[in-house]
C-alpha atoms as a PDB file:
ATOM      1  CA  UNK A   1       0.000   0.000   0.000  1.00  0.00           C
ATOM      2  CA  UNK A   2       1.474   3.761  -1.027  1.00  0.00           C
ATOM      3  CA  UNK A   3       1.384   5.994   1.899  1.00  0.00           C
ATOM      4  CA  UNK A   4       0.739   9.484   0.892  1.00  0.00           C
ATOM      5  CA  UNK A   5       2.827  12.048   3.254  1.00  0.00           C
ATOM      6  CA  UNK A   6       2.110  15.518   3.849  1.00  0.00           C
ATOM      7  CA  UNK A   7       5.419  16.921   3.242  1.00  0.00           C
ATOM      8  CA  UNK A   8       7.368  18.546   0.595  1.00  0.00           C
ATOM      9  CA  UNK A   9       9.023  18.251  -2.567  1.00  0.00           C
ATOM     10  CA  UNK A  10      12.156  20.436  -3.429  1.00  0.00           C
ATOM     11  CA  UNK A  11      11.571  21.450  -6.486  1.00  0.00           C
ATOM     12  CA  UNK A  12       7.756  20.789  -6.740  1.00  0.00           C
ATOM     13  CA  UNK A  13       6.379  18.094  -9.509  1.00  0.00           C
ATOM     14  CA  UNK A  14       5.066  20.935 -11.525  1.00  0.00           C
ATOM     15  CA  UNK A  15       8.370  22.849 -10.969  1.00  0.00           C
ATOM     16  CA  UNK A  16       9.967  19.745 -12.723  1.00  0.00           C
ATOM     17  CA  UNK A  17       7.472  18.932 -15.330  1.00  0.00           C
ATOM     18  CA  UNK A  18       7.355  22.616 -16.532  1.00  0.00           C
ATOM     19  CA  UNK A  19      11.230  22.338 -17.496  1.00  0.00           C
ATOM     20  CA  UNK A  20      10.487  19.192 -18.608  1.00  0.00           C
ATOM     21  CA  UNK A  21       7.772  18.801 -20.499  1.00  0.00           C
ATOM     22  CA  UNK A  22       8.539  21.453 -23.656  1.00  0.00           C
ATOM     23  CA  UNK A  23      10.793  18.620 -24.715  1.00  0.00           C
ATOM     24  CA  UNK A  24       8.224  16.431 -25.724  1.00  0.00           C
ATOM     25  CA  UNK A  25       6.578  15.882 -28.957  1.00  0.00           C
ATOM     26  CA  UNK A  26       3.168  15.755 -27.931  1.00  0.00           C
ATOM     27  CA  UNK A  27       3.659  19.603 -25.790  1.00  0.00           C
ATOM     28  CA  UNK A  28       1.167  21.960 -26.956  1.00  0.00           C
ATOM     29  CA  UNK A  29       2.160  25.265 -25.277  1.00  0.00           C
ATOM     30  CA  UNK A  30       4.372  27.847 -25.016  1.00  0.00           C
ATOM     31  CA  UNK A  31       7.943  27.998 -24.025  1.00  0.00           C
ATOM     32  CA  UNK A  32       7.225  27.927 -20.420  1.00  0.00           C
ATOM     33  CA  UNK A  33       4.253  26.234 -18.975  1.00  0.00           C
ATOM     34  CA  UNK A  34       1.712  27.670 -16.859  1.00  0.00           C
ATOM     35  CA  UNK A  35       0.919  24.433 -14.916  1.00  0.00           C
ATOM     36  CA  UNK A  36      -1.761  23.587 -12.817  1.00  0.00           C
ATOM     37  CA  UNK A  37      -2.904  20.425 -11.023  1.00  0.00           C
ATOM     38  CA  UNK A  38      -6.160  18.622 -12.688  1.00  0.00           C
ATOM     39  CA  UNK A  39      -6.567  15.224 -11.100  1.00  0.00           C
ATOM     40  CA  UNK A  40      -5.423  11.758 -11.722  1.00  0.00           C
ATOM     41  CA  UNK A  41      -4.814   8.395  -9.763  1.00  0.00           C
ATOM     42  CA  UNK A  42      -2.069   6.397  -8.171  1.00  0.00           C
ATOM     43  CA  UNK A  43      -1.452   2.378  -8.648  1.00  0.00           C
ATOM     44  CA  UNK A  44       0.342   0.488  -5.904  1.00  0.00           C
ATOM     45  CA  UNK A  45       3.859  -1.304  -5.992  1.00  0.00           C
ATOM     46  CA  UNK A  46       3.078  -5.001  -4.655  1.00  0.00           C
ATOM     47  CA  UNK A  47       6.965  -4.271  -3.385  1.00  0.00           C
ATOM     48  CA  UNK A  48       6.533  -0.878  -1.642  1.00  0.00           C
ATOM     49  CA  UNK A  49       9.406   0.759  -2.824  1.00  0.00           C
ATOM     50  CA  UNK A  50       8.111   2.315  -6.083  1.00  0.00           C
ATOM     51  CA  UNK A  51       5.747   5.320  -6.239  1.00  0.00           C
ATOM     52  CA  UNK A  52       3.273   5.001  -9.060  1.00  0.00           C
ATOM     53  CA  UNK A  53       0.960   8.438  -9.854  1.00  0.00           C
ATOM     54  CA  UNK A  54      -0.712   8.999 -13.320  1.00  0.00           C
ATOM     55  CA  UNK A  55      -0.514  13.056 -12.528  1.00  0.00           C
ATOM     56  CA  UNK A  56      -2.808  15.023 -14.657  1.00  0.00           C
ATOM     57  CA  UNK A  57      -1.933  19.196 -15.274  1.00  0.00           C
ATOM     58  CA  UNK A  58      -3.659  21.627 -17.476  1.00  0.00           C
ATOM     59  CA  UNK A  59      -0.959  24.098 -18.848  1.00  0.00           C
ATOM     60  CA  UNK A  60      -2.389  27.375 -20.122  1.00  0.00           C
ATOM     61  CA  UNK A  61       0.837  29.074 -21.275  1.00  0.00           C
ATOM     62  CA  UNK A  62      -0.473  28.636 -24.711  1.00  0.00           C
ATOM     63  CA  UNK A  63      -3.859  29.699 -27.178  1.00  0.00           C
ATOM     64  CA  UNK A  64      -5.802  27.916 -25.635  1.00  0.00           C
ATOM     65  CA  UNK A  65      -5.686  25.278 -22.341  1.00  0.00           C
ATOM     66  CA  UNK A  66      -4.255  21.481 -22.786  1.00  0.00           C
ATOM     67  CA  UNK A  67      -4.521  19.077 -20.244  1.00  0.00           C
ATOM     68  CA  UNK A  68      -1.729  16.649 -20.443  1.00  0.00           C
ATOM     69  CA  UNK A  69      -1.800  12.910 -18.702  1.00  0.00           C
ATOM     70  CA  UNK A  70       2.011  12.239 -16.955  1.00  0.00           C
ATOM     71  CA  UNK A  71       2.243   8.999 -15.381  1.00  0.00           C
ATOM     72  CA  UNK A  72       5.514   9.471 -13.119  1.00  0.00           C
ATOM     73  CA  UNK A  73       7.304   7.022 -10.643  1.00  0.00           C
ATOM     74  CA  UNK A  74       9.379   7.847  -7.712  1.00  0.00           C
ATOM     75  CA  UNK A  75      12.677   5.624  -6.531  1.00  0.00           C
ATOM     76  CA  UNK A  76      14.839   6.329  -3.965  1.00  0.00           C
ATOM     77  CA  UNK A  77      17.553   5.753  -5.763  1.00  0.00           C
ATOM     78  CA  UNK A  78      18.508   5.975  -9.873  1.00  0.00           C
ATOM     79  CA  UNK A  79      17.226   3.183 -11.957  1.00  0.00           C
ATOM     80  CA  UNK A  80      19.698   2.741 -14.957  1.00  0.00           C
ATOM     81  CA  UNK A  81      16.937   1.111 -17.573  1.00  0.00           C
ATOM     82  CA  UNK A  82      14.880   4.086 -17.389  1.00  0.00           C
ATOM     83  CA  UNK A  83      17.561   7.107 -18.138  1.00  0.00           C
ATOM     84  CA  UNK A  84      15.683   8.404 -21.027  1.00  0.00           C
ATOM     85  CA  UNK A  85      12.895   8.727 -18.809  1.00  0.00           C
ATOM     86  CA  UNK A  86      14.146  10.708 -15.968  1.00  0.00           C
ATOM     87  CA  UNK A  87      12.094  13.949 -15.304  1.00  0.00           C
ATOM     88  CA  UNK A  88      14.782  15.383 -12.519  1.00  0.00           C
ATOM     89  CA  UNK A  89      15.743  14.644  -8.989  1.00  0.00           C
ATOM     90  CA  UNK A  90      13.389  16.325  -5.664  1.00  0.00           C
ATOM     91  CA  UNK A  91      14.184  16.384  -1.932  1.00  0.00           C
ATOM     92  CA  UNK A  92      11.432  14.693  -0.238  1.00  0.00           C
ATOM     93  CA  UNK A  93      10.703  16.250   3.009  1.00  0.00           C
ATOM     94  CA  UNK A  94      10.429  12.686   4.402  1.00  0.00           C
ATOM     95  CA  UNK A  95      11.934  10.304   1.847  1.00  0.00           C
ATOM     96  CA  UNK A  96      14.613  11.661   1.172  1.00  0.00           C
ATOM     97  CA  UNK A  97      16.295  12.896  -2.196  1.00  0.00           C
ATOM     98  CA  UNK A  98      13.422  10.551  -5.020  1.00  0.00           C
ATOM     99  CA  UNK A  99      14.684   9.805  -8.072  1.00  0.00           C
ATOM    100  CA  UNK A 100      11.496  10.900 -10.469  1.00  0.00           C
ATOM    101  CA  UNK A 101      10.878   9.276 -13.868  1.00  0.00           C
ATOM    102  CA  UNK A 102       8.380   9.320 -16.662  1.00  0.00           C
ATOM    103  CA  UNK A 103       6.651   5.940 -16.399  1.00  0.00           C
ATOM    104  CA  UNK A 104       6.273   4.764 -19.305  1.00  0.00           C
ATOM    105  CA  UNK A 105      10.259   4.327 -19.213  1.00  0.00           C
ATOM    106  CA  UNK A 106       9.818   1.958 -15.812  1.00  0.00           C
ATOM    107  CA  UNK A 107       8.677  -1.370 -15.696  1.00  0.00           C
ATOM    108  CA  UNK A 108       6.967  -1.067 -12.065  1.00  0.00           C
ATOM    109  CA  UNK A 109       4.538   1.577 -13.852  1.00  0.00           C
ATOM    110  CA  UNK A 110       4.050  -0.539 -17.259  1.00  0.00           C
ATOM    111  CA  UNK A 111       3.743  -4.152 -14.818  1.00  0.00           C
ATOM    112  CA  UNK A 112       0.858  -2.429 -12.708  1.00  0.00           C
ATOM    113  CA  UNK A 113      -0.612  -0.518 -15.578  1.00  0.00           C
ATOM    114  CA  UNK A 114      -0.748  -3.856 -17.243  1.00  0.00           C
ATOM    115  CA  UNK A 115      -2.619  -5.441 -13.797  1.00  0.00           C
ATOM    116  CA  UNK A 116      -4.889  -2.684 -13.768  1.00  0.00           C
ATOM    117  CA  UNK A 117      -6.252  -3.468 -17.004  1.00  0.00           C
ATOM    118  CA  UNK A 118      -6.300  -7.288 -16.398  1.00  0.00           C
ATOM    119  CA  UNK A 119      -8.601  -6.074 -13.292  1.00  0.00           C
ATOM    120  CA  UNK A 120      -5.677  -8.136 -11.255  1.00  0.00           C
ATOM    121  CA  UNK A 121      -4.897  -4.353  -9.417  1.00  0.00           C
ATOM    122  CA  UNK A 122      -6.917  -1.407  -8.005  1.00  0.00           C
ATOM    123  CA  UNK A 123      -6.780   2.517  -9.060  1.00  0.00           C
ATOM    124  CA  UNK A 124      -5.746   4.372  -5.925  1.00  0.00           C
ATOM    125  CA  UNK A 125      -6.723   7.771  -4.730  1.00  0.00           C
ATOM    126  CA  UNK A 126      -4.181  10.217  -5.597  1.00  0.00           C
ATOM    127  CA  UNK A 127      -4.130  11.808  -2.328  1.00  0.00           C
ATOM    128  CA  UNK A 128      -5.193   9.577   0.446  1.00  0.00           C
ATOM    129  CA  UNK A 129      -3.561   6.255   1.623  1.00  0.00           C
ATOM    130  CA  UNK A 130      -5.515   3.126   1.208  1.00  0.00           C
ATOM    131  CA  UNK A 131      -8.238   4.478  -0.588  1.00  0.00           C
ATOM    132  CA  UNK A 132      -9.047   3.214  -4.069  1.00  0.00           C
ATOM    133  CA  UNK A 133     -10.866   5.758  -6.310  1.00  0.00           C
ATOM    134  CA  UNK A 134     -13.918   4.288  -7.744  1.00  0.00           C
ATOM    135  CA  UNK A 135     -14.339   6.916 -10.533  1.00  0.00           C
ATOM    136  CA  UNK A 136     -11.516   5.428 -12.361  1.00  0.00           C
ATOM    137  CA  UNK A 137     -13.394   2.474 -14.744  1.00  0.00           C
ATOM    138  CA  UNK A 138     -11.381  -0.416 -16.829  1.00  0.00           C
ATOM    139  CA  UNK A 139     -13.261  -1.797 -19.717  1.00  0.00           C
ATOM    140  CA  UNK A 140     -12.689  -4.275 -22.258  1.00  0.00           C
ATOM    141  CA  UNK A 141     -12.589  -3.739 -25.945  1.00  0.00           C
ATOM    142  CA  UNK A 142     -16.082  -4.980 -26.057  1.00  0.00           C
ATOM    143  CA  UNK A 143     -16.954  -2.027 -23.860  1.00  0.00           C
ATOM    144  CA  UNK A 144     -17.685  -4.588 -20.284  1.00  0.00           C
ATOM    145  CA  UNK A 145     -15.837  -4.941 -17.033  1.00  0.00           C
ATOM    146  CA  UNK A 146     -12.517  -5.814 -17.681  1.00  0.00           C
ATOM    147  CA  UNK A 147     -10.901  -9.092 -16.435  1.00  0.00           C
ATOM    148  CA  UNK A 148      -7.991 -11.351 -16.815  1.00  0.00           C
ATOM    149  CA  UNK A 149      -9.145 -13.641 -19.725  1.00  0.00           C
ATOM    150  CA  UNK A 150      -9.245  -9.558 -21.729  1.00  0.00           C
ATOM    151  CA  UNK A 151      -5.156  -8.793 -20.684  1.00  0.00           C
ATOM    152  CA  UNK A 152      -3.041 -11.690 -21.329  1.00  0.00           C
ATOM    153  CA  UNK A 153      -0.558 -12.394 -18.311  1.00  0.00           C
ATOM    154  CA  UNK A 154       3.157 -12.419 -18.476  1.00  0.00           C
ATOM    155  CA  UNK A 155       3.843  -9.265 -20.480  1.00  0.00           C
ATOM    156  CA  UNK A 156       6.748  -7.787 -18.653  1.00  0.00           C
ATOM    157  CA  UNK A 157      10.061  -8.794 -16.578  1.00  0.00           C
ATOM    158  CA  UNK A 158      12.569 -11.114 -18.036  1.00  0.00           C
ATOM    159  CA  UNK A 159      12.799 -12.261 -21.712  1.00  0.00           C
ATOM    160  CA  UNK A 160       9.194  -9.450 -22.019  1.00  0.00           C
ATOM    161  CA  UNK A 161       8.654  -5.937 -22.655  1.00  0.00           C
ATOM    162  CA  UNK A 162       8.164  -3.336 -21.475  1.00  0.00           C
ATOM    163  CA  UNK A 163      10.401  -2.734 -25.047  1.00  0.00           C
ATOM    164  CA  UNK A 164      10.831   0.954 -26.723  1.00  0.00           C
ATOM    165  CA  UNK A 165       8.708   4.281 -25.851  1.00  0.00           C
ATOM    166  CA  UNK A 166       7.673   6.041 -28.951  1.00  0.00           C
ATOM    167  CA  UNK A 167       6.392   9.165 -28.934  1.00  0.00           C
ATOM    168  CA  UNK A 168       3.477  10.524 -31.133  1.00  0.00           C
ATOM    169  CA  UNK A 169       1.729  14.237 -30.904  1.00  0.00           C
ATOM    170  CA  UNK A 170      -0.705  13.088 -28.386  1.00  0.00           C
ATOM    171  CA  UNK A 171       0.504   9.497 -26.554  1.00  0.00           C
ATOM    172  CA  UNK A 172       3.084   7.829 -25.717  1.00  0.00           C
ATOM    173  CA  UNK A 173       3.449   4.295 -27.107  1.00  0.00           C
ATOM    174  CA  UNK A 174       4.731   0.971 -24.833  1.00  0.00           C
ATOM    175  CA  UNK A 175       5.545  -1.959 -27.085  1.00  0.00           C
ATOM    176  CA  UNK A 176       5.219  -4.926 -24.509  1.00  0.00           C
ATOM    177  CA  UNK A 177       4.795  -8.775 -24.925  1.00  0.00           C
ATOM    178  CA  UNK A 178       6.938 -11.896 -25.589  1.00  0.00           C
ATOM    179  CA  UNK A 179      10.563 -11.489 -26.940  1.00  0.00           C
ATOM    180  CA  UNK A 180      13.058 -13.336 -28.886  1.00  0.00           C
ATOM    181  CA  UNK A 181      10.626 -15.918 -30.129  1.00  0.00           C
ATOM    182  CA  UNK A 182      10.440 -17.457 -33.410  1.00  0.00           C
ATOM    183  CA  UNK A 183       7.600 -17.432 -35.886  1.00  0.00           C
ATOM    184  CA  UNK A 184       4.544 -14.943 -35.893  1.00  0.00           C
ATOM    185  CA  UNK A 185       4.595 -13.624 -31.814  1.00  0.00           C
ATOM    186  CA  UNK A 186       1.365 -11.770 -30.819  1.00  0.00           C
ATOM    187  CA  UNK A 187       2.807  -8.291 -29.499  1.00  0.00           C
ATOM    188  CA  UNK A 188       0.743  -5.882 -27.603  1.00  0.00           C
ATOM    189  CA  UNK A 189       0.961  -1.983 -27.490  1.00  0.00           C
ATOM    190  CA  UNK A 190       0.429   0.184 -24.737  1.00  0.00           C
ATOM    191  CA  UNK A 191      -0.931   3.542 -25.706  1.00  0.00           C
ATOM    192  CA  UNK A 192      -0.754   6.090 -22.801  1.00  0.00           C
ATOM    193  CA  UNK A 193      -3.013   9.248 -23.789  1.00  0.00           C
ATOM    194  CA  UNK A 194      -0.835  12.701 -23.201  1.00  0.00           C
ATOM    195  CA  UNK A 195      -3.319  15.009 -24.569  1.00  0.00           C
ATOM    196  CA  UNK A 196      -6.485  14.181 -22.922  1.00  0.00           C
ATOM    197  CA  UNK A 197      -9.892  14.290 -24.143  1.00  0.00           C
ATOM    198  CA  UNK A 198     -12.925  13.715 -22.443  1.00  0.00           C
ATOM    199  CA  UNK A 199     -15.341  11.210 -23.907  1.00  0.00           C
ATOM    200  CA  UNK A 200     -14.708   7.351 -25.141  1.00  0.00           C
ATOM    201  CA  UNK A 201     -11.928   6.518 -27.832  1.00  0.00           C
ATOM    202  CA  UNK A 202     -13.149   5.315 -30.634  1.00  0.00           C
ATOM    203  CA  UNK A 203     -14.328   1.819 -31.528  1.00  0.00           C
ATOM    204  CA  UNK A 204     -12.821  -0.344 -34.066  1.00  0.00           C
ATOM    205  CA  UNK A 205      -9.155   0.290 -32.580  1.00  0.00           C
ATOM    206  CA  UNK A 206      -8.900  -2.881 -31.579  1.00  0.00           C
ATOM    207  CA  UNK A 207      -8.094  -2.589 -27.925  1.00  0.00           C
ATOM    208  CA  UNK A 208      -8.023  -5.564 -25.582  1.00  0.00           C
ATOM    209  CA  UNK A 209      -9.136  -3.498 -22.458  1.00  0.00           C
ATOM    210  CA  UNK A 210      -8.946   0.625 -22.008  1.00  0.00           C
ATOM    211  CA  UNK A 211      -8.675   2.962 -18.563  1.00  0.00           C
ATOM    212  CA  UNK A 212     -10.690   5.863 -17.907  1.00  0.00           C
ATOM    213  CA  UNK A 213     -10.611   8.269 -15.470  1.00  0.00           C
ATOM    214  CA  UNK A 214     -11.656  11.936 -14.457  1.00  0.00           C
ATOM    215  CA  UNK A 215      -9.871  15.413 -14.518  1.00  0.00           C
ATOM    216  CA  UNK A 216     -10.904  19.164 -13.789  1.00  0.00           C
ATOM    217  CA  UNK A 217     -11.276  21.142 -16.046  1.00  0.00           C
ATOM    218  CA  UNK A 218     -10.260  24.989 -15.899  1.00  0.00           C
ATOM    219  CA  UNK A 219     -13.769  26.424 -15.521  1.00  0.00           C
ATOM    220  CA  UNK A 220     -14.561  23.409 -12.943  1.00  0.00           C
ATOM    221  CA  UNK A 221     -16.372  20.947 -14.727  1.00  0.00           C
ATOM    222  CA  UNK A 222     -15.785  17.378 -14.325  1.00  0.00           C
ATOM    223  CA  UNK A 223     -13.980  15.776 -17.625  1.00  0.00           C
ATOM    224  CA  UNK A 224     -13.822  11.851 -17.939  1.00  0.00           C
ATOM    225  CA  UNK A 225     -11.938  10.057 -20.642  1.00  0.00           C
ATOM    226  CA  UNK A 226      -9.349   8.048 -22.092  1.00  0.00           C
ATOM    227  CA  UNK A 227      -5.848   7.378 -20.568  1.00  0.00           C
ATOM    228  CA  UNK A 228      -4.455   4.513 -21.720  1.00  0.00           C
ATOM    229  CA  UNK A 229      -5.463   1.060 -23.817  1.00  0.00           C
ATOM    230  CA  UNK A 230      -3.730  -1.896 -24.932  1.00  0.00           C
ATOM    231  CA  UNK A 231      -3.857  -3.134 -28.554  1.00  0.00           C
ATOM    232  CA  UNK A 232      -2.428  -6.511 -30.309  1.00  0.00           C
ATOM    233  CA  UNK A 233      -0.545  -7.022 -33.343  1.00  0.00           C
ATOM    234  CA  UNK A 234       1.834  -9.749 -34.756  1.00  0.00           C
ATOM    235  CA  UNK A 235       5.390  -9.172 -35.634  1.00  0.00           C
END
């Protein structure tokens, strides 16, 4: 179980993500972001050593507001795998110096994001301890309650993904499943949403089970909408 402490960070999350995030393909704004929190959830680390937030911010340095999904982790200490992923360092007021990294680059993030849509793992409150948030809803591709038989087990750790992170102008793509096998190997893709969009994705995209939760949006209203799915193909 995460336990959320009432502390602080040195430099804040949205300190770091507004340096950060101009870098990224899928940025919509101006040269420096106007930042402010908009919601999200959390996912726990079986282990309890890994911090696991899907943080969501609305930047309105630019035209007109985005709201941007940024699943982060936090270590206590470097993790070598995910370099290209590292958002910056932060003194934790009780932790300690954390080590914080876009997710999508970490395999604790992509292993529970994975659970979450096999409905083997429950969304989290993003600012209470042991409390899971029941606005955040898992579906199948067939638009019911997700389960295991939708997300196939064993999709990460050794000889598995999670493989390369591309980057598109609105998500983030996780290429996970089965490696170094011969012959025609179903491989899965895990789409994380950046720009987010309230409303259902599509049909006919051929995902094996999608997450959706709720943001803020700047005037107040409640937004609810896509964050991630998961999608087969054969190499």
């Amino acid at each position: 179980m995460a336990v959320i402490h009432r502390t602080t960070m040195s430099p804040g999350k949205l300190e770091l993500l507004a340096a950060w995030m101009p870098s990224k393909p899928w940025y919509r704004g101006g040269e420096a972001p106007l930042l402010a929190k908009a919601g999200g959830f959390r996912l726990d680390d079986p282990a309890g050593e890994v911090g696991i937030e899907f943080m969501v911010v609305t930047d309105t340095s630019g035209d007109s507001p985005v709201t941007y999904q940024v699943p982060m982790t936090y270590r206590g200490a470097p993790l070598e795998s995910a370099a290209d992923g590292l958002i910056g360092t932060s003194e934790h007021g009780v932790l300690g110096r954390r080590w914080i990294y876009d997710g999508t680059h970490d395999v604790v993030l992509v292993e529970q994001l994975l659970a979450l849509l096999a409905g083997r793992a429950t969304a989290q409150d993003q600012n209470a301890s042991d409390a899971p948030d029941p606005t955040v809803e898992v579906l199948t591709g067939a638009g019911g309650a997700a389960g295991a038989a939708g997300v196939p087990q064993g999709l990460t750790g050794p000889g598995h993904g999670p493989g390369a992170v591309a980057e598109t102008a609105d998500a983030s793509l996780v290429t996970v499943g089965p490696a170094a096998q011969d012959g025609p190997v179903p491989t899965l893709t895990l789409t994380l949403c950046r720009v987010l969009r309230p409303g259902l994705a599509p049909e006919g995209d051929g995902a094996a089970g999608r997450v959706l939760a709720g943001w803020s949006a700047p005037d107040g209203t409640r937004q609810h909408g896509s964050f991630a799915h998961l999608a087969a193909f054969e190499r």
